[in-house]
Protein backbone atom coordinates (compact mmCIF):
# COMPACT_ATOMS: atom_id res chain seq x y z
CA UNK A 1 0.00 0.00 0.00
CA UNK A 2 1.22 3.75 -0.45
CA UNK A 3 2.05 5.66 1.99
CA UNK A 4 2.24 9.62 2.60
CA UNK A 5 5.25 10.88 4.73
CA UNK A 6 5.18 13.90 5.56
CA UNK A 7 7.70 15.83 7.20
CA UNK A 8 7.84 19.54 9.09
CA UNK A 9 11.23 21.13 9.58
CA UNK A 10 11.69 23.13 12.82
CA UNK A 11 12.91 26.10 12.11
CA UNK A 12 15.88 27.62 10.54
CA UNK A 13 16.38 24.18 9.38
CA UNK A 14 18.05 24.91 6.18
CA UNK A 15 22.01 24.20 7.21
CA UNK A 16 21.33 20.87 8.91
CA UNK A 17 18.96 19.64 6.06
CA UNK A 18 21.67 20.34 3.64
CA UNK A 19 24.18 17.96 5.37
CA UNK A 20 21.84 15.43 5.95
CA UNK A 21 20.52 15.64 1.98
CA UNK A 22 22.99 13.41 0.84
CA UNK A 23 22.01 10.15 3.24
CA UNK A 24 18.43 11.28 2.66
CA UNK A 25 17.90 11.53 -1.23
CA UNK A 26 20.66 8.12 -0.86
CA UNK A 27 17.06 6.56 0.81
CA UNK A 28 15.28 7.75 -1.87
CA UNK A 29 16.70 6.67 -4.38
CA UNK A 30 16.85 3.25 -2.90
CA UNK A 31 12.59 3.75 -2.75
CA UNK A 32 12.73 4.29 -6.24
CA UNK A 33 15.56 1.56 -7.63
CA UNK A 34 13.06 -0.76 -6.11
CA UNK A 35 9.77 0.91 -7.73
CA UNK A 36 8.19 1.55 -4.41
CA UNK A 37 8.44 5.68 -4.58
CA UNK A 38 5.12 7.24 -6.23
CA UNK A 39 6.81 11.21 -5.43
CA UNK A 40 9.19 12.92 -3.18
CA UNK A 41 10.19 16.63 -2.48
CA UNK A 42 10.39 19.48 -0.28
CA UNK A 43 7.75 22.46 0.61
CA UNK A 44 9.88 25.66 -0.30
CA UNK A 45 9.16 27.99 2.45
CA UNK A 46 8.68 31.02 0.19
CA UNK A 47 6.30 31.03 -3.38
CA UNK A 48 9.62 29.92 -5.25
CA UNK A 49 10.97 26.86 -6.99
CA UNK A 50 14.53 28.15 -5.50
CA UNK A 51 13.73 29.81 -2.01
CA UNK A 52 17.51 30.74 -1.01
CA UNK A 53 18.10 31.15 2.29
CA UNK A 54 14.41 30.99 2.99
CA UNK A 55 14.87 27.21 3.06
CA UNK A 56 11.71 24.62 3.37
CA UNK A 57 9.10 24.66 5.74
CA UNK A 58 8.94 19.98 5.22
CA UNK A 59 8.60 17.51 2.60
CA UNK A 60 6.61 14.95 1.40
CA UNK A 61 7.02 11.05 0.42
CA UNK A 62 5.03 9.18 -1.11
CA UNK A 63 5.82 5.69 -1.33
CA UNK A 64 4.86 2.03 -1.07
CA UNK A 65 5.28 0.01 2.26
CA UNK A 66 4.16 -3.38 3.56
CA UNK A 67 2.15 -1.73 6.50
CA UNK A 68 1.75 1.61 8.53
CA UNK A 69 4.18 -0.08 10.99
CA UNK A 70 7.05 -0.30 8.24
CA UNK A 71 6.13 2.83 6.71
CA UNK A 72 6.62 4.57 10.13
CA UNK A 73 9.86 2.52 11.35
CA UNK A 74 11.36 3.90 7.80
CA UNK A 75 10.15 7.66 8.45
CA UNK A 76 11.62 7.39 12.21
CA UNK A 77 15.07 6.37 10.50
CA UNK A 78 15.48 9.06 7.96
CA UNK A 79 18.34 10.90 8.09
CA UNK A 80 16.42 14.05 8.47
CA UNK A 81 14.76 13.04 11.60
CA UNK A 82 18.15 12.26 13.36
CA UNK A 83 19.72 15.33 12.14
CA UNK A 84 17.04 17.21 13.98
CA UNK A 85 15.69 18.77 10.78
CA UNK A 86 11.93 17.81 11.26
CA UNK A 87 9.90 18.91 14.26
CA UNK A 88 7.18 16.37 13.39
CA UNK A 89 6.48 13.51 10.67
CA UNK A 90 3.05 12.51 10.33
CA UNK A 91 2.79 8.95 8.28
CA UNK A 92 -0.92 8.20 6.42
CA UNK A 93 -2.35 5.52 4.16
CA UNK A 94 -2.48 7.03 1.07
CA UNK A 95 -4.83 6.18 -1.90
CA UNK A 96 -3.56 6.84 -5.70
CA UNK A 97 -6.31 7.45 -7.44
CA UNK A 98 -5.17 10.00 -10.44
CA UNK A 99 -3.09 9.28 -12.84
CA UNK A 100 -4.46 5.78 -13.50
């Protein structure tokens, strides 16, 4: 089933989520070398596709688990979270219903 990760930074989180970027897109990729990642990015804090020093306010993950329980043990693990860039993650079933 998919699941829908979705991450808040604290703020100011900009310098730590760029040192911890590496390990976490690393994850993602993983995700998506085994066709289980639907979408994954980052909320720019500011109406921009480059926001600068404003940095991102979270992300979002979509991507396909064997339960909540994995979905969340993986979320827990991300580099982000240990680096102390997320205040909160928030893990949901998520339906895909458009694009068939």
């Amino acid at each position: 089933m998919w699941y829908a990760i979705m991450g808040e930074d604290v703020g100011d989180s900009l310098t730590h989520r760029m040192a911890a970027r590496p390990a976490h897109l690393e994850r993602l990729k993983s995700l998506h070398d085994q066709g289980r990642l639907l979408l994954a990015g980052p909320f720019p804090a500011i109406d921009s596709l480059d926001p600068g020093s404003a940095g991102f306010s979270g992300s979002l993950i979509v991507a396909e688990f064997g339960s909540l329980e994995a979905a969340k043990a993986w979320a827990d693990a991300d580099p982000y979270v240990t680096a102390g860039v997320y205040a909160r993650v928030v893990v949901k079933p998520f339906k895909k219903v458009l694009p068939v």
